[in-house]
PDB file of N, CA and C in Angstrom:
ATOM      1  N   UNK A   1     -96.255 -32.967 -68.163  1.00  0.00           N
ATOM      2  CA  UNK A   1     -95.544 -33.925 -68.985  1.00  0.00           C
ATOM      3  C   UNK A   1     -94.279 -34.431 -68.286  1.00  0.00           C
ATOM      4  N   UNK A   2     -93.456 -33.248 -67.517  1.00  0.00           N
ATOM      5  CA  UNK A   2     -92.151 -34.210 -66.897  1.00  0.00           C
ATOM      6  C   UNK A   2     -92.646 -34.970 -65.704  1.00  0.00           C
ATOM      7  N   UNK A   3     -93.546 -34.666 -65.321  1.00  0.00           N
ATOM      8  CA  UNK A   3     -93.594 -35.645 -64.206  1.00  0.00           C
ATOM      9  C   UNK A   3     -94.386 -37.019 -64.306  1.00  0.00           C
ATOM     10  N   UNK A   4     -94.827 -36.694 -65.684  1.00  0.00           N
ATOM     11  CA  UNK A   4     -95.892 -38.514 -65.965  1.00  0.00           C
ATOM     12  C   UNK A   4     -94.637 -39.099 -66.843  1.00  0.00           C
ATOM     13  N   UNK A   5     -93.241 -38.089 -67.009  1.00  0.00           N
ATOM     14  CA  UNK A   5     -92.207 -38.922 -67.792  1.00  0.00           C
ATOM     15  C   UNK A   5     -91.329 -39.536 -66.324  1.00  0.00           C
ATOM     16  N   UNK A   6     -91.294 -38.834 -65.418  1.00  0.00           N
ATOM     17  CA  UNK A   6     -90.365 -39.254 -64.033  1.00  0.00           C
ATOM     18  C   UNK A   6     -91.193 -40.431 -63.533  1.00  0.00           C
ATOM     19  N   UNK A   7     -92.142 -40.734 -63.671  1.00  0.00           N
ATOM     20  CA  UNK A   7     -92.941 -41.918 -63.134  1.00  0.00           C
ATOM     21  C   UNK A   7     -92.935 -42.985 -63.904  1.00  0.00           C
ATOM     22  N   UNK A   8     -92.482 -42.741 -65.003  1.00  0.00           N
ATOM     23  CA  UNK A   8     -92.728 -43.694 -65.915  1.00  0.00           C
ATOM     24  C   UNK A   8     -91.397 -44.586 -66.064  1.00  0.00           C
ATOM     25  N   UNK A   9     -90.542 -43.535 -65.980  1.00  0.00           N
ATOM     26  CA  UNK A   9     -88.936 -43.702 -65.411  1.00  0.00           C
ATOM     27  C   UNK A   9     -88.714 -44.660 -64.499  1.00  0.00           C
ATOM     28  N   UNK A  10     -89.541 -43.852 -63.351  1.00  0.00           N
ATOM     29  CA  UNK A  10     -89.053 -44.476 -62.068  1.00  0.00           C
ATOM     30  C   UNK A  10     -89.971 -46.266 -62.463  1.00  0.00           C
ATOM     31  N   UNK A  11     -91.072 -46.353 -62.552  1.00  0.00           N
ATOM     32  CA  UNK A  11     -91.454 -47.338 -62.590  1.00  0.00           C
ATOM     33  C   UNK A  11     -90.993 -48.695 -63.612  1.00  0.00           C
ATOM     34  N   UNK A  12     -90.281 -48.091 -64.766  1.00  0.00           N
ATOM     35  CA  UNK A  12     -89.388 -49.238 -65.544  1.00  0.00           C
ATOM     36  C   UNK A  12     -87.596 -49.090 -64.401  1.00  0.00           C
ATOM     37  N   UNK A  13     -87.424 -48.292 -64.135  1.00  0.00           N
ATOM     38  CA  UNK A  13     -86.098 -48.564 -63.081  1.00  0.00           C
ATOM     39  C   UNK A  13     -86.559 -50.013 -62.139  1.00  0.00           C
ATOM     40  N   UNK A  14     -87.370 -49.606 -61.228  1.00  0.00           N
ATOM     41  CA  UNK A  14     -87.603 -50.381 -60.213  1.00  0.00           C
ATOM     42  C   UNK A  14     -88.059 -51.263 -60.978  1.00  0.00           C
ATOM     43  N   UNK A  15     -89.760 -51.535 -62.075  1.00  0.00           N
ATOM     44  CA  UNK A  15     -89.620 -53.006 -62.267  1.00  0.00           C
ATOM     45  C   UNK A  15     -87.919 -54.007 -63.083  1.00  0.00           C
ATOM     46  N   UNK A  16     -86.970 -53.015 -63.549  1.00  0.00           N
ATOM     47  CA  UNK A  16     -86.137 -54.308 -64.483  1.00  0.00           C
ATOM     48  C   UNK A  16     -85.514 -54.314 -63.519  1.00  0.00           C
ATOM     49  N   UNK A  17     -85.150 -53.700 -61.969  1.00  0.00           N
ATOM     50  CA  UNK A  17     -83.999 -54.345 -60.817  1.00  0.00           C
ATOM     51  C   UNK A  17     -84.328 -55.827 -60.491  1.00  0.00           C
ATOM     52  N   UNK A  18     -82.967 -56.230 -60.365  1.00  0.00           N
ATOM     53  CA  UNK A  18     -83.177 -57.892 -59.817  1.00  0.00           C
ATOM     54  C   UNK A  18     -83.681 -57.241 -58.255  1.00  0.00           C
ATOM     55  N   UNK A  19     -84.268 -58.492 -57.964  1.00  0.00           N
ATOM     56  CA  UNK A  19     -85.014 -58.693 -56.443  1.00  0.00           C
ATOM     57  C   UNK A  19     -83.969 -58.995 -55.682  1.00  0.00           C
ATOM     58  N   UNK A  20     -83.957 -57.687 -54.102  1.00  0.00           N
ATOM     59  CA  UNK A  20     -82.752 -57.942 -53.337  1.00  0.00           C
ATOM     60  C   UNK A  20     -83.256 -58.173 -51.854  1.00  0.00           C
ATOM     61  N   UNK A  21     -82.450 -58.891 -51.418  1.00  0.00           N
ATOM     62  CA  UNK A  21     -82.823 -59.045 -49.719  1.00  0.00           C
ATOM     63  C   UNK A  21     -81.796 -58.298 -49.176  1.00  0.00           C
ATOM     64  N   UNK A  22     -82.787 -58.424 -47.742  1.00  0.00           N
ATOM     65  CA  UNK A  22     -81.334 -57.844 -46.947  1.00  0.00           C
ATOM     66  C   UNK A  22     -80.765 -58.687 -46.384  1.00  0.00           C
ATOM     67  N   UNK A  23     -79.706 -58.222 -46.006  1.00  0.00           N
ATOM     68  CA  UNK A  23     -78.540 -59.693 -45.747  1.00  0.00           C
ATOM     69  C   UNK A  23     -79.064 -60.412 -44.088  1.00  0.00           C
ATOM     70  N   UNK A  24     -79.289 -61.133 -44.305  1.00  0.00           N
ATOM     71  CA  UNK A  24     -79.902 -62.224 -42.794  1.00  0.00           C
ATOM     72  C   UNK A  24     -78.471 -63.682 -42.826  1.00  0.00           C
ATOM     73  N   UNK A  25     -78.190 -63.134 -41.945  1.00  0.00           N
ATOM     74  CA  UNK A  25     -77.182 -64.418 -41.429  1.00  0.00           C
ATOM     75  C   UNK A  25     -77.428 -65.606 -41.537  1.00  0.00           C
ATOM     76  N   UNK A  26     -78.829 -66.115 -40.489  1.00  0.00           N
ATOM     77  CA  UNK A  26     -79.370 -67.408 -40.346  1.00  0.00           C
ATOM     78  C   UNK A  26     -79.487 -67.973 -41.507  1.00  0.00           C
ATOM     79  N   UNK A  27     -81.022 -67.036 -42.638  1.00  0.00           N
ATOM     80  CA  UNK A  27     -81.066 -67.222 -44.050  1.00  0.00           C
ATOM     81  C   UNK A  27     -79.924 -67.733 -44.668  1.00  0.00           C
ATOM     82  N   UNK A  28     -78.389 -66.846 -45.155  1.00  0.00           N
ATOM     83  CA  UNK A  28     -77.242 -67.099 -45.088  1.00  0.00           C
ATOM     84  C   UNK A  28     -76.686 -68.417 -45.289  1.00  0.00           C
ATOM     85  N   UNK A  29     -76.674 -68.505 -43.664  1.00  0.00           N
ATOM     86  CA  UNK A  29     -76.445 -70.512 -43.472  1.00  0.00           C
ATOM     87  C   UNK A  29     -76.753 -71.427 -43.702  1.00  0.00           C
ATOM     88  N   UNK A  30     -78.399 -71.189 -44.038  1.00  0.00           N
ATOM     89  CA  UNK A  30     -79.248 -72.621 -44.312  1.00  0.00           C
ATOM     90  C   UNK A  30     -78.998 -72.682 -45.612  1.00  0.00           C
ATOM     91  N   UNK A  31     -78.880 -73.876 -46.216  1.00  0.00           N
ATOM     92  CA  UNK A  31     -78.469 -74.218 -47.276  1.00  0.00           C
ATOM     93  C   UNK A  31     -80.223 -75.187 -47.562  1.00  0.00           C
ATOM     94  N   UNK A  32     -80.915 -75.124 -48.702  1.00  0.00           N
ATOM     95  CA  UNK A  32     -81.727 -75.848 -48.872  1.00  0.00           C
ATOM     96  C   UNK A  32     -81.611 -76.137 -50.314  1.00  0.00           C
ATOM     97  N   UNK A  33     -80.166 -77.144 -50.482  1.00  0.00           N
ATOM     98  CA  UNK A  33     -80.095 -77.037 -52.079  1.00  0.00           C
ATOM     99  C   UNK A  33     -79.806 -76.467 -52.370  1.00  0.00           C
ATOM    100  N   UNK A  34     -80.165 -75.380 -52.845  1.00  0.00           N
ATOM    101  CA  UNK A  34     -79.569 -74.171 -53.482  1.00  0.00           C
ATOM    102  C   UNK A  34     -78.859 -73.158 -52.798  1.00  0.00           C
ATOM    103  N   UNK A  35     -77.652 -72.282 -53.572  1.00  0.00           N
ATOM    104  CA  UNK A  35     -77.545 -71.103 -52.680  1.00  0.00           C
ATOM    105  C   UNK A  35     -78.115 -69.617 -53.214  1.00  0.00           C
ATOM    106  N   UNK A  36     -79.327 -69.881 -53.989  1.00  0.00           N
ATOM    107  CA  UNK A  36     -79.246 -68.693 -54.809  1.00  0.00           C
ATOM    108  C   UNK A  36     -79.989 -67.112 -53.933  1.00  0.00           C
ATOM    109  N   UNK A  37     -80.559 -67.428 -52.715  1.00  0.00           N
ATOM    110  CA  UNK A  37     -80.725 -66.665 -51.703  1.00  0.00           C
ATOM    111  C   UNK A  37     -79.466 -65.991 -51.605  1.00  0.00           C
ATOM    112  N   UNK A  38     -78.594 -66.162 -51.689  1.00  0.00           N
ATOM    113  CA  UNK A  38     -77.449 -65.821 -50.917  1.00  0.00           C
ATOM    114  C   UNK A  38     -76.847 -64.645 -52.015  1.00  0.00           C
ATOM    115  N   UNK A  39     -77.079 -64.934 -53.635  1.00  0.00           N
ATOM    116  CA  UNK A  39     -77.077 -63.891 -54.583  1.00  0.00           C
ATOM    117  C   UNK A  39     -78.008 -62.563 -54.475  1.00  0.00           C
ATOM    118  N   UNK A  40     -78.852 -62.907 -53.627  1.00  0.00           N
ATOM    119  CA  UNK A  40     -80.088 -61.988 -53.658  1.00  0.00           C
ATOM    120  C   UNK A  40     -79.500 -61.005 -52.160  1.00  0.00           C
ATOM    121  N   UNK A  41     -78.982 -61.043 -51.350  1.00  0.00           N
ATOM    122  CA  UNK A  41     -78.450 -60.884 -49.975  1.00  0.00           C
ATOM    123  C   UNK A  41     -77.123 -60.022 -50.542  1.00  0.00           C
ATOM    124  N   UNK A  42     -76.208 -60.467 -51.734  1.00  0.00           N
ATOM    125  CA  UNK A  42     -75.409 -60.338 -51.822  1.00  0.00           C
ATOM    126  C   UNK A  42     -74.657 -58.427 -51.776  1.00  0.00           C
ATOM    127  N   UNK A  43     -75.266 -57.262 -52.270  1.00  0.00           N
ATOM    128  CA  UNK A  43     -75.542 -56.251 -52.468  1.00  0.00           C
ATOM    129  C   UNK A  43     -75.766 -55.522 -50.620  1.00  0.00           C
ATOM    130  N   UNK A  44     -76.263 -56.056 -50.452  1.00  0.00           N
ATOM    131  CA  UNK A  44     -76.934 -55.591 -48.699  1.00  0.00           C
ATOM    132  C   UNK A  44     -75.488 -55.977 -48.028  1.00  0.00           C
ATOM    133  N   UNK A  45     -74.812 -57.026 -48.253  1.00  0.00           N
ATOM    134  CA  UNK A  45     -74.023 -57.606 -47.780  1.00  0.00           C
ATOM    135  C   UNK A  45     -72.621 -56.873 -47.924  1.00  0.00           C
ATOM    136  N   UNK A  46     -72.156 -56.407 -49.218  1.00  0.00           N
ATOM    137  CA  UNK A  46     -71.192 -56.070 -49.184  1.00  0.00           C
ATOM    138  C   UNK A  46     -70.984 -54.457 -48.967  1.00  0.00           C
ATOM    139  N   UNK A  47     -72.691 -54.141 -48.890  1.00  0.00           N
ATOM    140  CA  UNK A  47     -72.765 -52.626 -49.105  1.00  0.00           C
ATOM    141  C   UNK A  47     -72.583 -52.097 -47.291  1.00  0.00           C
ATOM    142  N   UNK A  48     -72.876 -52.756 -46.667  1.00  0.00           N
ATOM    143  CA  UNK A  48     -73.586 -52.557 -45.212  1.00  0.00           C
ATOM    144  C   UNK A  48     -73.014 -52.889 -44.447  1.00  0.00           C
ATOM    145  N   UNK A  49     -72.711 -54.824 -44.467  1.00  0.00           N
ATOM    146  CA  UNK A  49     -71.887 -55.675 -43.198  1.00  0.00           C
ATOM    147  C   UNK A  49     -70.427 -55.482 -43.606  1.00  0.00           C
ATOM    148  N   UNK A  50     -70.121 -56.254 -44.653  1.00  0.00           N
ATOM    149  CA  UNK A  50     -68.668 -56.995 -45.349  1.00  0.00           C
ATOM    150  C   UNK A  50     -67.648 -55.557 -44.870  1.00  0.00           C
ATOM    151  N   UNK A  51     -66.717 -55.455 -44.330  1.00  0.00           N
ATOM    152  CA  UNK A  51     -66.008 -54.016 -44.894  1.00  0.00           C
ATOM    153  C   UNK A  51     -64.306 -54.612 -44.426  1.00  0.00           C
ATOM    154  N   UNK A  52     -63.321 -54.007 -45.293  1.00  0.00           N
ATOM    155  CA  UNK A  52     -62.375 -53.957 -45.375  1.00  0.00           C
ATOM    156  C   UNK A  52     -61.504 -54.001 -43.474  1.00  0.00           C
ATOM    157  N   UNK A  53     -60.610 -54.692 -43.163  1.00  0.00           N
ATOM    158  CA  UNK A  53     -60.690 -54.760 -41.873  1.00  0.00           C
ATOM    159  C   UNK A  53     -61.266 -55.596 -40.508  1.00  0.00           C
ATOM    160  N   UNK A  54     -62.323 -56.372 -41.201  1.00  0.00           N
ATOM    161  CA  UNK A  54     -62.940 -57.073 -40.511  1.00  0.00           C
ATOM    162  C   UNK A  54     -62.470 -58.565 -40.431  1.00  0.00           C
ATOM    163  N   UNK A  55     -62.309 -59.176 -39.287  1.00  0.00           N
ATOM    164  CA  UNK A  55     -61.265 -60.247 -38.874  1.00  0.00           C
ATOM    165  C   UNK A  55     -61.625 -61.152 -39.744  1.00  0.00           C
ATOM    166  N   UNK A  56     -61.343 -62.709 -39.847  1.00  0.00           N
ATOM    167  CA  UNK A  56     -61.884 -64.084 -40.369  1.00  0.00           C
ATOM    168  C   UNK A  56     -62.405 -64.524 -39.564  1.00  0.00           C
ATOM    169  N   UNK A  57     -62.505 -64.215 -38.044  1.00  0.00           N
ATOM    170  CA  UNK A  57     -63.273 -65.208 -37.139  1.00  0.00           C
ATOM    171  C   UNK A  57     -64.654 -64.183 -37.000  1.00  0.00           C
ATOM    172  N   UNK A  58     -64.986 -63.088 -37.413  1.00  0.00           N
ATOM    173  CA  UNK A  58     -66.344 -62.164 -37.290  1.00  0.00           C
ATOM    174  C   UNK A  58     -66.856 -62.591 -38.756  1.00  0.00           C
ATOM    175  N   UNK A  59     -65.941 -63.106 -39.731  1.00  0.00           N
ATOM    176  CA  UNK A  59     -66.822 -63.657 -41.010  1.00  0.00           C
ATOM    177  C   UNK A  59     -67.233 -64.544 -40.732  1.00  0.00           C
ATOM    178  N   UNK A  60     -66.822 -65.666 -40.733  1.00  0.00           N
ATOM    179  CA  UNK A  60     -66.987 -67.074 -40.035  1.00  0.00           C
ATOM    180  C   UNK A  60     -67.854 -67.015 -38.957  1.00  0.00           C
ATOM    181  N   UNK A  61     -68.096 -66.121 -38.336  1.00  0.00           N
ATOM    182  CA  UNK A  61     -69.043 -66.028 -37.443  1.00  0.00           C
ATOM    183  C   UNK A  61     -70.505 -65.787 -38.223  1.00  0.00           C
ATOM    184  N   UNK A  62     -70.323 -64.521 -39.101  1.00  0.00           N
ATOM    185  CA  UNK A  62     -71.428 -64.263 -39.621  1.00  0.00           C
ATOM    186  C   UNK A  62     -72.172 -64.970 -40.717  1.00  0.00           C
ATOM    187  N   UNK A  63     -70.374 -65.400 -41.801  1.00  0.00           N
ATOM    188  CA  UNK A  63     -71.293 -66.733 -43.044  1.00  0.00           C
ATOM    189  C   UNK A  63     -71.297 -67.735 -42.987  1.00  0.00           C
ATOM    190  N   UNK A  64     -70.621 -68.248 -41.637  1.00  0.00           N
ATOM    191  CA  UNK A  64     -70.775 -69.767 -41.205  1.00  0.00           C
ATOM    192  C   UNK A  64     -69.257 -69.930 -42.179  1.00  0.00           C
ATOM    193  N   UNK A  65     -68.969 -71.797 -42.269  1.00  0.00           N
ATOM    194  CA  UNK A  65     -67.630 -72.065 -43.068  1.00  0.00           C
ATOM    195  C   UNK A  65     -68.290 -71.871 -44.492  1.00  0.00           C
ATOM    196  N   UNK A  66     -66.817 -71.250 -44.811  1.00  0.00           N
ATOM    197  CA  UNK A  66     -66.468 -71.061 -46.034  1.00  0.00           C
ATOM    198  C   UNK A  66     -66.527 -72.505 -47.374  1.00  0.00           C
ATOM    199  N   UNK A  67     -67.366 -71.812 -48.176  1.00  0.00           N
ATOM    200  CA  UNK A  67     -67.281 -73.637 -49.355  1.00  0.00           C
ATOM    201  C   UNK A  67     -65.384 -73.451 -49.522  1.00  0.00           C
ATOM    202  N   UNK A  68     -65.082 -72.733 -49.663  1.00  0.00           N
ATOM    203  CA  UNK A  68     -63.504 -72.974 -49.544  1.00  0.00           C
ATOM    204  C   UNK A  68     -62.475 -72.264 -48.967  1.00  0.00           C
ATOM    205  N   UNK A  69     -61.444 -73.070 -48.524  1.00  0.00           N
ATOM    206  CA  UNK A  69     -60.616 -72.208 -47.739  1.00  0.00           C
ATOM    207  C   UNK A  69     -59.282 -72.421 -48.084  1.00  0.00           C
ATOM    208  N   UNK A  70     -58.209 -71.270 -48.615  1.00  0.00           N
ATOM    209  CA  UNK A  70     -57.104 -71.346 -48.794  1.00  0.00           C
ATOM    210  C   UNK A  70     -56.321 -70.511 -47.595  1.00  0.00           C
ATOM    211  N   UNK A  71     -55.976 -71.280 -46.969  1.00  0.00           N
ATOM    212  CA  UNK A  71     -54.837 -71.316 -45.720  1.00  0.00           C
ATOM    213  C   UNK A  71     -55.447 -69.809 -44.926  1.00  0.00           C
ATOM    214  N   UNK A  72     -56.680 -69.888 -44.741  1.00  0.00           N
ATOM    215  CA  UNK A  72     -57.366 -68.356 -44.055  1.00  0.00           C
ATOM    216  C   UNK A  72     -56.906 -67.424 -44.581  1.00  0.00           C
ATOM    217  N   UNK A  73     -56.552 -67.154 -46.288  1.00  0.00           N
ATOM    218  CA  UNK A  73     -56.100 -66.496 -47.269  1.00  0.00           C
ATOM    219  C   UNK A  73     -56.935 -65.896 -47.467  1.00  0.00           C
ATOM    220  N   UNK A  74     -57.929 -66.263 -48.756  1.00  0.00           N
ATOM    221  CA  UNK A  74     -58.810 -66.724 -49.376  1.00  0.00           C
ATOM    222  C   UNK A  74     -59.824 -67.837 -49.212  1.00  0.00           C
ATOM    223  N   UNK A  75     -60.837 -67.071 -48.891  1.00  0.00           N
ATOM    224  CA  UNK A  75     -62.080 -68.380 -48.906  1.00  0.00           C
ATOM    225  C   UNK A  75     -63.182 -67.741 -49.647  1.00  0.00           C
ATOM    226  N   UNK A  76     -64.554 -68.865 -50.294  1.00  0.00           N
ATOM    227  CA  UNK A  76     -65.162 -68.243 -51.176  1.00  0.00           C
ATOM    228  C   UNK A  76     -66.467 -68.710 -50.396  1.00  0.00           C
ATOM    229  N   UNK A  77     -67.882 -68.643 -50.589  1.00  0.00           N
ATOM    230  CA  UNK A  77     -69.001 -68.501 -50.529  1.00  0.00           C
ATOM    231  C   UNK A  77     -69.982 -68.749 -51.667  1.00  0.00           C
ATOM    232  N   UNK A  78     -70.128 -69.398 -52.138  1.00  0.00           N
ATOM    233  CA  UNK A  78     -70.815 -69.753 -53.284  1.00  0.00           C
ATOM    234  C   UNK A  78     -72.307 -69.192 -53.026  1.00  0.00           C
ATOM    235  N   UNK A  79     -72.453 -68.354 -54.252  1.00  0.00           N
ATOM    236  CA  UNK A  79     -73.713 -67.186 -54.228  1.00  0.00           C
ATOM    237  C   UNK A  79     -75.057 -67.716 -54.751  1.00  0.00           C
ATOM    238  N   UNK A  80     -74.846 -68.691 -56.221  1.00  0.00           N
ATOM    239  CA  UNK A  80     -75.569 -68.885 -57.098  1.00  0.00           C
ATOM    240  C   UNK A  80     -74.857 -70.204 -58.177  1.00  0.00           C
ATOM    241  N   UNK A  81     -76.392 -70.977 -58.449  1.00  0.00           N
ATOM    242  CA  UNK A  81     -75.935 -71.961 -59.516  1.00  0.00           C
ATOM    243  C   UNK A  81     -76.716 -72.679 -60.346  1.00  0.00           C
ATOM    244  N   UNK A  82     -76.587 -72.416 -61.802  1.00  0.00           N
ATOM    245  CA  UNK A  82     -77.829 -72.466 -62.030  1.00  0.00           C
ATOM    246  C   UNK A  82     -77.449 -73.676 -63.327  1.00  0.00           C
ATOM    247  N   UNK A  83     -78.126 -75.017 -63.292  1.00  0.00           N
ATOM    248  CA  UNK A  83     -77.306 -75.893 -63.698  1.00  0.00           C
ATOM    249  C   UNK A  83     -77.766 -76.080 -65.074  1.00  0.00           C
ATOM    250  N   UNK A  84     -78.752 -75.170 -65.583  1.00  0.00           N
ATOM    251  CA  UNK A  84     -78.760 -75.071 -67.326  1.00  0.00           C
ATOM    252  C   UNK A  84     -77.576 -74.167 -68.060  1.00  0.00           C
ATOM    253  N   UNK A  85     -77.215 -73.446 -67.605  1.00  0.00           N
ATOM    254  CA  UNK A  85     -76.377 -72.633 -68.333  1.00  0.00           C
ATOM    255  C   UNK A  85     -75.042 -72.949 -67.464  1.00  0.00           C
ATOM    256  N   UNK A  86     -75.101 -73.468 -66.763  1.00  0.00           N
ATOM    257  CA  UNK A  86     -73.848 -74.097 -66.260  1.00  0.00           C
ATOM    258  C   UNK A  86     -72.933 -72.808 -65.382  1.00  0.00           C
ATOM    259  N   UNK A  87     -73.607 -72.076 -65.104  1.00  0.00           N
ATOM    260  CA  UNK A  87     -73.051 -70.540 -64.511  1.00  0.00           C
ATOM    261  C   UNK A  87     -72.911 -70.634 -62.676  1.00  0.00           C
ATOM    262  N   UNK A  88     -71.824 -70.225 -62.334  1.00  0.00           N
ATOM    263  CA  UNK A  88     -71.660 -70.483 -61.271  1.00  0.00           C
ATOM    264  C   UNK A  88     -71.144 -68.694 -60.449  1.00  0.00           C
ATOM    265  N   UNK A  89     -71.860 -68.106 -59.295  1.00  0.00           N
ATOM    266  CA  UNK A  89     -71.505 -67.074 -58.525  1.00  0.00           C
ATOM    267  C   UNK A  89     -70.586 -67.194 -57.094  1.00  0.00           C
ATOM    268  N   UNK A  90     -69.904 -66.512 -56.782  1.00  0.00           N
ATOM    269  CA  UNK A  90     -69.034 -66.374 -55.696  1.00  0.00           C
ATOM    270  C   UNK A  90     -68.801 -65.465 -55.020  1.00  0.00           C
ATOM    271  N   UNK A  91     -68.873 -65.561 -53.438  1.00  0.00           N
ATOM    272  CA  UNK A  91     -68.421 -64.471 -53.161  1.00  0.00           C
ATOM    273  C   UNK A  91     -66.719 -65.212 -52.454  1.00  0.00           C
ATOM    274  N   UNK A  92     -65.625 -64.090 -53.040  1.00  0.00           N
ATOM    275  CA  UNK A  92     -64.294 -64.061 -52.705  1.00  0.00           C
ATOM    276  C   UNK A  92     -63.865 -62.942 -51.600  1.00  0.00           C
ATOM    277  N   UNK A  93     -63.530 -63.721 -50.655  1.00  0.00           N
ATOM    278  CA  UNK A  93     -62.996 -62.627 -49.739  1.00  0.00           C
ATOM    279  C   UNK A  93     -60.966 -63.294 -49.579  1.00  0.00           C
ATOM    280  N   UNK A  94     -60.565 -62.238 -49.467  1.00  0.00           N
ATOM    281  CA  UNK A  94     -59.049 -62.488 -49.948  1.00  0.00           C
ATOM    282  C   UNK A  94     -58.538 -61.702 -48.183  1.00  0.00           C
ATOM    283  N   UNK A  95     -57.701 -62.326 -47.179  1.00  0.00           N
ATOM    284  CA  UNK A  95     -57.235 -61.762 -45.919  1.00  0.00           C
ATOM    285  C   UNK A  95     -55.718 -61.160 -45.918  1.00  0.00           C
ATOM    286  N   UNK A  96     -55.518 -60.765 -45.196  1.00  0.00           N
ATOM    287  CA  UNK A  96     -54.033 -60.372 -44.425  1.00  0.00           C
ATOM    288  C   UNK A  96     -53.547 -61.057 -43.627  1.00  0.00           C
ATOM    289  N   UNK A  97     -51.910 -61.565 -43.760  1.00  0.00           N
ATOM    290  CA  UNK A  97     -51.882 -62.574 -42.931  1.00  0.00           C
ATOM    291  C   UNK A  97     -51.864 -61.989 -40.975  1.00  0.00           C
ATOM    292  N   UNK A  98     -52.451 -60.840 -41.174  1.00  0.00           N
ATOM    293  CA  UNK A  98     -52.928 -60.566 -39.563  1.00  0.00           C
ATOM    294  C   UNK A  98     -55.131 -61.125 -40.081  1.00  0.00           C
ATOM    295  N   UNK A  99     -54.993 -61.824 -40.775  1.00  0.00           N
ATOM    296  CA  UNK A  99     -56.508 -62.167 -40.879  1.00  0.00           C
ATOM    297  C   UNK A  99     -57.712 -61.123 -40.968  1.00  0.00           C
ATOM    298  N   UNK A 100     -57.514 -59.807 -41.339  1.00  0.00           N
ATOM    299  CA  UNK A 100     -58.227 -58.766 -42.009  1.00  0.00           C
ATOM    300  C   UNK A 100     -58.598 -59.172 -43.116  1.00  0.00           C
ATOM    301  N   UNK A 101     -60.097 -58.908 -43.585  1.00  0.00           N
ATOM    302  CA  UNK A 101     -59.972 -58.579 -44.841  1.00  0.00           C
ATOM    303  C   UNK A 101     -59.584 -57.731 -45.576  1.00  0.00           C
ATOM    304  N   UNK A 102     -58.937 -57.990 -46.685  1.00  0.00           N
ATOM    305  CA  UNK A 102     -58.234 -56.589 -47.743  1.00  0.00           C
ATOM    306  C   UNK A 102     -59.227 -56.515 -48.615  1.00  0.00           C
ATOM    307  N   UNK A 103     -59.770 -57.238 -49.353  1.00  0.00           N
ATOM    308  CA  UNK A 103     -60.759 -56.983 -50.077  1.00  0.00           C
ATOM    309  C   UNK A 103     -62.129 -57.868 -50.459  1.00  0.00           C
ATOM    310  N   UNK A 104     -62.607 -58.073 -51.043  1.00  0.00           N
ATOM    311  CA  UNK A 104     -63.781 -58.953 -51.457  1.00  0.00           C
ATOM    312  C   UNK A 104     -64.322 -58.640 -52.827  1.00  0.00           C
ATOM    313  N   UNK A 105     -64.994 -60.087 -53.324  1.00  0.00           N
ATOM    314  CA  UNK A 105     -65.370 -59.653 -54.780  1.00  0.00           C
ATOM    315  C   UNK A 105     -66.261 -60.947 -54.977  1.00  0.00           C
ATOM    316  N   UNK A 106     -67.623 -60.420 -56.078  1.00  0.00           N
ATOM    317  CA  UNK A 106     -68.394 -61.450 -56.728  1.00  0.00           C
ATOM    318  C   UNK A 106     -67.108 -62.206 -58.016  1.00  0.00           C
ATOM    319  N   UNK A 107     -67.441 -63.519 -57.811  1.00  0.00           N
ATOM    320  CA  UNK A 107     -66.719 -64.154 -59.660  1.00  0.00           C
ATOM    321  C   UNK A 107     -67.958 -64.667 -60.235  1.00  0.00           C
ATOM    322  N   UNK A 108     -67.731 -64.863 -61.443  1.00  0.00           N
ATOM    323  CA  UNK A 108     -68.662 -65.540 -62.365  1.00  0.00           C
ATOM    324  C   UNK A 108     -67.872 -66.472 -63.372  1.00  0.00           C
ATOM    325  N   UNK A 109     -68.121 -67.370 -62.761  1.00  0.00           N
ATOM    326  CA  UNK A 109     -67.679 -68.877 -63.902  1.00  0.00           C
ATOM    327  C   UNK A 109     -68.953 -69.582 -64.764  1.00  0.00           C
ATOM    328  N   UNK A 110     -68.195 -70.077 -65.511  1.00  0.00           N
ATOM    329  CA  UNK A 110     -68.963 -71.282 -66.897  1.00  0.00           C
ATOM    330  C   UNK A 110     -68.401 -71.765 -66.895  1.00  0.00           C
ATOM    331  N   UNK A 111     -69.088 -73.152 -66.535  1.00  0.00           N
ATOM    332  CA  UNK A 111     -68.625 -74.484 -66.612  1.00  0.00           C
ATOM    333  C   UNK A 111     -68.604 -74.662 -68.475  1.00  0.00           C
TER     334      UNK A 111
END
């Protein structure tokens, strides 16, 4: 019985996870319309590559330009957008003015 309950477990875990990639650079860059690849990457990305310390010119290297840039402060990455519910994803990376990152973070806006 516990183990046809651990399977049963495991198999509603894994089917309700959202679908994740692993983070691919190139993928990343290409923009085809949408960025919602880039939500799916996002997890691999901050778990693995992204880390505290890492310059603005090795980001920029890796996510290409930033959809925005405040004075190599702050720049964001737009993750996801989905234009019925008007919901918009981000990734925020926030620097040091020696151009480290200090931290990073998903946002979630409604238009």
């Amino acid at each position: 019985m516990k183990i046809t309950s651990y399977f049963i477990l495991l198999f509603l875990t894994i089917s309700c996870s959202p679908n994740q990639q692993k983070f691919n650079s190139n993928q990343w860059k290409h923009i085809d319309g949408s960025y919602n690849n880039r939500d799916l990457m996002y997890n691999d990305l901050i778990n693995n590559v992204l880390h505290k310390g890492m310059k603005y010119k090795e980001v920029e290297k890796l996510l290409g330009k930033p959809n925005e840039n405040k004075f190599n402060q702050k720049i964001s990455y737009e993750l996801y957008f989905d234009f019925n519910n008007e919901e918009t994803r981000e990734l925020q990376i926030r620097f040091s003015k020696d151009s480290s990152i200090i931290n990073y973070k998903r946002q979630t806006r409604f238009s």
